[in-house]
N, C-alpha and C. Protein backbone atom coordinates (compact mmCIF):
# COMPACT_ATOMS: atom_id res chain seq x y z
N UNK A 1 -87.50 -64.43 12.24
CA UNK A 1 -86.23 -64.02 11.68
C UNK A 1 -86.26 -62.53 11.42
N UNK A 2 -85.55 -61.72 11.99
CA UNK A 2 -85.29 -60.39 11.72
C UNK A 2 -84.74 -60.30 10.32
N UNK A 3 -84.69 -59.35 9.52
CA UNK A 3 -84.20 -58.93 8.60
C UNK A 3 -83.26 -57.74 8.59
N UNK A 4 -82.19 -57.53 8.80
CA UNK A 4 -81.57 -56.21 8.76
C UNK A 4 -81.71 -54.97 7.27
N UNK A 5 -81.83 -53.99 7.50
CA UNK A 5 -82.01 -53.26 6.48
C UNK A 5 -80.88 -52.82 5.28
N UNK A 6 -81.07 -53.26 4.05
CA UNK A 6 -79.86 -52.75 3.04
C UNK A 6 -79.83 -51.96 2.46
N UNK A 7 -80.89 -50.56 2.47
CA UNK A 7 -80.60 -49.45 2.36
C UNK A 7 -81.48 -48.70 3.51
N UNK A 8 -81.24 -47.50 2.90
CA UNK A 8 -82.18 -46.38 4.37
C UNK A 8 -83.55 -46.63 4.56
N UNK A 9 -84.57 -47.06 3.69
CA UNK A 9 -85.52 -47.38 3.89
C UNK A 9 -85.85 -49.31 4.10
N UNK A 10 -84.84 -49.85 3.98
CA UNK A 10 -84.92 -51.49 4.31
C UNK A 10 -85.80 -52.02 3.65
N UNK A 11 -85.96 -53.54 4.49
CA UNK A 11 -87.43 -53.96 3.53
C UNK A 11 -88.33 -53.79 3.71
N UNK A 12 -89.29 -54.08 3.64
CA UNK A 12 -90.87 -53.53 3.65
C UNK A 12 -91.39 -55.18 4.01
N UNK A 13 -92.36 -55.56 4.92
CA UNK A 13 -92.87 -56.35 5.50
C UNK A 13 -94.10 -56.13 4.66
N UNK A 14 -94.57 -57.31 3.52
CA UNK A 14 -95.68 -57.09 3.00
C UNK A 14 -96.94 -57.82 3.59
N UNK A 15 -97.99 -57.14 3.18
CA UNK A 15 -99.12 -57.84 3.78
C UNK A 15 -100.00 -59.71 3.10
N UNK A 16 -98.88 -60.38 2.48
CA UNK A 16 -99.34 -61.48 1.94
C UNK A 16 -97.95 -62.26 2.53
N UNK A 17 -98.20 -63.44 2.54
CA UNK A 17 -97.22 -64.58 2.76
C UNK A 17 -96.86 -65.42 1.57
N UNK A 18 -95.37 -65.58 1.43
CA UNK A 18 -94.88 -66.47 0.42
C UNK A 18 -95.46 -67.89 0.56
N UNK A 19 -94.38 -68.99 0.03
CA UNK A 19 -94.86 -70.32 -0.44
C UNK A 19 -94.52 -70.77 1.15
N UNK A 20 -94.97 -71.41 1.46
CA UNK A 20 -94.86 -72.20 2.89
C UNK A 20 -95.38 -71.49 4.29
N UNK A 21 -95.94 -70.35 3.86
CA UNK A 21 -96.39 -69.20 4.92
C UNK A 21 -95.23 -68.72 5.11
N UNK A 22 -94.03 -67.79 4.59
CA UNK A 22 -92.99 -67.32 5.03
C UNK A 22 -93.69 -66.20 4.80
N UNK A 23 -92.62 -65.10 5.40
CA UNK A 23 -93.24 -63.84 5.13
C UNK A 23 -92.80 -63.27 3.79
N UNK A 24 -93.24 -62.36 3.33
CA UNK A 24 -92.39 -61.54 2.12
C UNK A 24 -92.03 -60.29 2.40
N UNK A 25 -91.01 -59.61 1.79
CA UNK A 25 -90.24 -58.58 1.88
C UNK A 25 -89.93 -57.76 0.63
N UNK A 26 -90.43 -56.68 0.28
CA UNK A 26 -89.78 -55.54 -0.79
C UNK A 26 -88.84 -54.84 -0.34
N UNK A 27 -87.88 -54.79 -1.33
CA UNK A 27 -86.78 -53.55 -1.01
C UNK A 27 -87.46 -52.53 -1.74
N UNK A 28 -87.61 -51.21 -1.34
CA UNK A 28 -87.57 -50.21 -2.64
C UNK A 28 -87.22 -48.40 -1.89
N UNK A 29 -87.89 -47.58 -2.71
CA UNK A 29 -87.32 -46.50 -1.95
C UNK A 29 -88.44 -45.41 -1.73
N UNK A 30 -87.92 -44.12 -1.49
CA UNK A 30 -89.43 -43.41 -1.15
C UNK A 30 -90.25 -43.36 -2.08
N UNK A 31 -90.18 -43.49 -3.35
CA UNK A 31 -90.95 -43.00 -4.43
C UNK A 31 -91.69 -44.08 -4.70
N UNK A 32 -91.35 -45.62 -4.07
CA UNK A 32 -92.58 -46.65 -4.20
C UNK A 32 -92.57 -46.83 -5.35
N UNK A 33 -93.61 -47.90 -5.89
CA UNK A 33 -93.36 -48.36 -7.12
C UNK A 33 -94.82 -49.24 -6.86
N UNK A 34 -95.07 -50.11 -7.91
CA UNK A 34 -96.36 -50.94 -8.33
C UNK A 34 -96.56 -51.64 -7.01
N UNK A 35 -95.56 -52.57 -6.59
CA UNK A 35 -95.89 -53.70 -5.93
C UNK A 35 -96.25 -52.64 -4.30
N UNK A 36 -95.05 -51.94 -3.96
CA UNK A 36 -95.21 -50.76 -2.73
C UNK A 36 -97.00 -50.18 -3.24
N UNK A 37 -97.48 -49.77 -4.02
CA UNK A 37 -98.74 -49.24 -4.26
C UNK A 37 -100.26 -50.83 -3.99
N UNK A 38 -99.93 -51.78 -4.26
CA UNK A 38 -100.52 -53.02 -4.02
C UNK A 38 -100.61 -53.61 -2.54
N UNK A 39 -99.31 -53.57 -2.30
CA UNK A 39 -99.53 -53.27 -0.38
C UNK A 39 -99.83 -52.48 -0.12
N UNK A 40 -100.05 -51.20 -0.16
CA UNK A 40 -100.82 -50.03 0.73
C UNK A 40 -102.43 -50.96 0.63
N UNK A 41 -102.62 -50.72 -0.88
CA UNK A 41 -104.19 -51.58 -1.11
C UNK A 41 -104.55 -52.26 -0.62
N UNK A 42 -103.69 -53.41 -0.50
CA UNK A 42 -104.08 -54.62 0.28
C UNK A 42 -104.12 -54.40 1.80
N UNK A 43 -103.22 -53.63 2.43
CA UNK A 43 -103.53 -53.59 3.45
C UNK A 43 -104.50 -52.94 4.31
N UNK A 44 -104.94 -51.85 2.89
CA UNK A 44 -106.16 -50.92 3.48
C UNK A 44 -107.37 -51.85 3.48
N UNK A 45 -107.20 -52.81 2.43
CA UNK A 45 -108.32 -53.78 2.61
C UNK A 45 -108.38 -55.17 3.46
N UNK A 46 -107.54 -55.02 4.08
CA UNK A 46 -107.44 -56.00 4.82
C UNK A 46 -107.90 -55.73 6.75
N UNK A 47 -107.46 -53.81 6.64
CA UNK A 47 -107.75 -53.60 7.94
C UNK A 47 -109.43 -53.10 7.76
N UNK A 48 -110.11 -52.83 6.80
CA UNK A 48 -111.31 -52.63 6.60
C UNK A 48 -112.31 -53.85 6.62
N UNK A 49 -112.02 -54.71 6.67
CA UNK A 49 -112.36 -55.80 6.51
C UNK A 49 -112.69 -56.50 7.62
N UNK A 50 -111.50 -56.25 8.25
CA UNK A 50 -111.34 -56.87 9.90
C UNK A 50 -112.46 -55.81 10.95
N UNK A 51 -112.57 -54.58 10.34
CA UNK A 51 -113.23 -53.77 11.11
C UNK A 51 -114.73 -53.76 10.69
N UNK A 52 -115.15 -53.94 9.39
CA UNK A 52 -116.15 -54.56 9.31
C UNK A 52 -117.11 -55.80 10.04
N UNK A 53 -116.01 -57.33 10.08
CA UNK A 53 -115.83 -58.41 11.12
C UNK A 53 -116.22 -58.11 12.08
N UNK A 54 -115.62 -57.28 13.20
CA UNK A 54 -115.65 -56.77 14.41
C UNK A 54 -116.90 -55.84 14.79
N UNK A 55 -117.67 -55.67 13.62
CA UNK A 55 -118.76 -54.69 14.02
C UNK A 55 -119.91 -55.86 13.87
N UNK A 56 -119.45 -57.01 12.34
CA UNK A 56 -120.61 -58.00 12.61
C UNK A 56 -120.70 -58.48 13.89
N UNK A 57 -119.48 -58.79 14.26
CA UNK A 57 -119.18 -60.27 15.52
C UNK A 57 -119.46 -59.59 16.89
N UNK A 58 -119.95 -58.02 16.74
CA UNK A 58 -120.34 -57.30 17.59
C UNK A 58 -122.14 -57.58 17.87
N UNK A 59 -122.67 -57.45 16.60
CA UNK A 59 -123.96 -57.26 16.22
C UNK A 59 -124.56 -59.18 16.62
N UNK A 60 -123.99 -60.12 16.57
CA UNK A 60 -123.88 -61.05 16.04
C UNK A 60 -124.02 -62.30 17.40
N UNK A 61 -122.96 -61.44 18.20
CA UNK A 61 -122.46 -62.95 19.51
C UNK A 61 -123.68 -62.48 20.36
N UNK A 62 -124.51 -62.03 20.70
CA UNK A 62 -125.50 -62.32 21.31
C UNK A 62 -126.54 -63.56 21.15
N UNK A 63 -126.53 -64.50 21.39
CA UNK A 63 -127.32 -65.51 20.95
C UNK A 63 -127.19 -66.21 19.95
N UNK A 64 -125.71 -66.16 19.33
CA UNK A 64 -125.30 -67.09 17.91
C UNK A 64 -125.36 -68.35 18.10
N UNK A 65 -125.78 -69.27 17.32
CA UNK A 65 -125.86 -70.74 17.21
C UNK A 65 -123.86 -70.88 17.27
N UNK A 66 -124.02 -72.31 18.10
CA UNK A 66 -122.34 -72.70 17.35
C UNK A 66 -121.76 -72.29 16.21
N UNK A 67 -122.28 -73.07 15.41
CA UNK A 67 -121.92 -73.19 14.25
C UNK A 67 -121.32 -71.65 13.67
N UNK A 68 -122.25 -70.90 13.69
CA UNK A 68 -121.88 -69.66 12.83
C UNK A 68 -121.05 -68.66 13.80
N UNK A 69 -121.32 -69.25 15.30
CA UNK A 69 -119.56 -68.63 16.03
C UNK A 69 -118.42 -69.06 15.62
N UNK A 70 -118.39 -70.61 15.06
CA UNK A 70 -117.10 -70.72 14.94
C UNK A 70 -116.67 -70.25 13.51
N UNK A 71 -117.34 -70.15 12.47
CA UNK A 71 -116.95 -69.36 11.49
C UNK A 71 -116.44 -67.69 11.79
N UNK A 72 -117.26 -67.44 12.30
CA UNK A 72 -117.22 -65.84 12.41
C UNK A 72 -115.64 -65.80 13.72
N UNK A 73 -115.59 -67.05 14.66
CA UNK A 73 -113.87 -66.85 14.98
C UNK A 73 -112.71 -66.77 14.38
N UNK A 74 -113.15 -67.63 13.10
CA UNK A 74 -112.00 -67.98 11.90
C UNK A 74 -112.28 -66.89 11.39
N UNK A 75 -113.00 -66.35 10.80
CA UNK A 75 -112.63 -65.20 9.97
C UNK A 75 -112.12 -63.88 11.20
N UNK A 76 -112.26 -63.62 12.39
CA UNK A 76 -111.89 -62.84 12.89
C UNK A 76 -110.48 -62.65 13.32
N UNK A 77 -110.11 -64.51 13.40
CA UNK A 77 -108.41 -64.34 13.54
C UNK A 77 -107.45 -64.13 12.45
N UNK A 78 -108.45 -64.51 11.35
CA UNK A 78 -107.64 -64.33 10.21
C UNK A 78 -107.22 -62.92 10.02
N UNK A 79 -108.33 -61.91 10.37
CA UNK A 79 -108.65 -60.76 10.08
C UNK A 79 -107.64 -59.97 11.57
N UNK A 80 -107.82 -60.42 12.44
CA UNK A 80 -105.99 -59.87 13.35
C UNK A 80 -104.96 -60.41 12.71
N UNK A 81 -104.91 -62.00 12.00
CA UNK A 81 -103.57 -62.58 12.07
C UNK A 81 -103.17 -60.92 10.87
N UNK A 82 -103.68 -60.68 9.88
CA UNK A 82 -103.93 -59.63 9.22
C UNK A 82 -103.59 -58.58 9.49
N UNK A 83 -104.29 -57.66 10.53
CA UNK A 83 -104.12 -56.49 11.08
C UNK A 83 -102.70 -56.30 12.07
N UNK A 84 -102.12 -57.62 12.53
CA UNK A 84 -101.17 -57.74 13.26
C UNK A 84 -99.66 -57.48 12.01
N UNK A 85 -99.41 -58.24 10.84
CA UNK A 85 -99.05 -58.09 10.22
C UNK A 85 -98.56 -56.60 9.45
N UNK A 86 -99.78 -55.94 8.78
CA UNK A 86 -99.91 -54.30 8.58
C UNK A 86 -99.07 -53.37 9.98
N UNK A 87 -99.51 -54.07 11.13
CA UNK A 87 -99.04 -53.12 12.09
C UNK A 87 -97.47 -53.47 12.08
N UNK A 88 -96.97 -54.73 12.51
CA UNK A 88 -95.41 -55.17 12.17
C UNK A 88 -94.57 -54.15 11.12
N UNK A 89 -95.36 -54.51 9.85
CA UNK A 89 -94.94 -53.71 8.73
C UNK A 89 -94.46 -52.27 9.04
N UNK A 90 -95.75 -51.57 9.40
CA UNK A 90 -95.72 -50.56 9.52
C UNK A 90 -94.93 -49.68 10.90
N UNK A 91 -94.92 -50.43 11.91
CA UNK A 91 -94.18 -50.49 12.97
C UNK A 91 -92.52 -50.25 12.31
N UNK A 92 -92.06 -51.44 11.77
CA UNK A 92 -90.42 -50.86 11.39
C UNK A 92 -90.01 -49.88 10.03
N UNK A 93 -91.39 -49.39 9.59
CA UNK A 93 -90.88 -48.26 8.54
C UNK A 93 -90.65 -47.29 9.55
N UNK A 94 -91.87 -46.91 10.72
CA UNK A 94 -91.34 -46.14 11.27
C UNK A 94 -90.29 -45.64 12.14
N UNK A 95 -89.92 -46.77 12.25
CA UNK A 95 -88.47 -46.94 13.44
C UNK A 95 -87.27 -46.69 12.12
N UNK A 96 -87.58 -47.22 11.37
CA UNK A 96 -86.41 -46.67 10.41
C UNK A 96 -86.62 -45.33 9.64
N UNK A 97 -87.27 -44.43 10.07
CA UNK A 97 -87.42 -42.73 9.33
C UNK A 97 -87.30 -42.47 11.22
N UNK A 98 -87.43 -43.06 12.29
CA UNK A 98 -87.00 -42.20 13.08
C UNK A 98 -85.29 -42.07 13.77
């Protein structure tokens, strides 16, 4: 579901999901506020995280037992489903300042 924007800066695509996995959305403006300062956070920690992942699952898939591949897949998709998100987000702030 697209969201159309209701002021110049629209909503903000946050990096957590509501009740049912929907997405969530802030309105606010340039000067940001608590929750706008909590998503930057979260999302800085969320793409650090994933890039961390990606250096284990680097170090790691050479000779991994099952078992601890398929963990280390789950946490790696979690960690795009993640990074995909931040980029979305961040993708239509910038289309809306250009």
């Amino acid at each position: 579901m697209e969201v159309e924007p209701e002021s110049p800066y629209g909503p903000r695509l946050l990096p957590w999901t509501g009740q049912e996995g929907k997405p969530c959305y802030l309105i606010t403006d340039e000067h940001g506020g608590p929750v706008s300062r909590l998503a930057d956070a979260t999302e800085s920690v969320q793409l650090g995280m994933g890039a961390e992942l990606l250096a284990h699952a680097r170090e790691l898939l050479p000779g991994t037992p099952r078992g601890e591949l398929r963990f280390l897949a789950e946490r790696l998709t979690e960690a795009l489903r993640d990074a995909l998100r931040v980029a979305e987000s961040r993708g239509q702030r910038l289309n809306r300042l250009n």
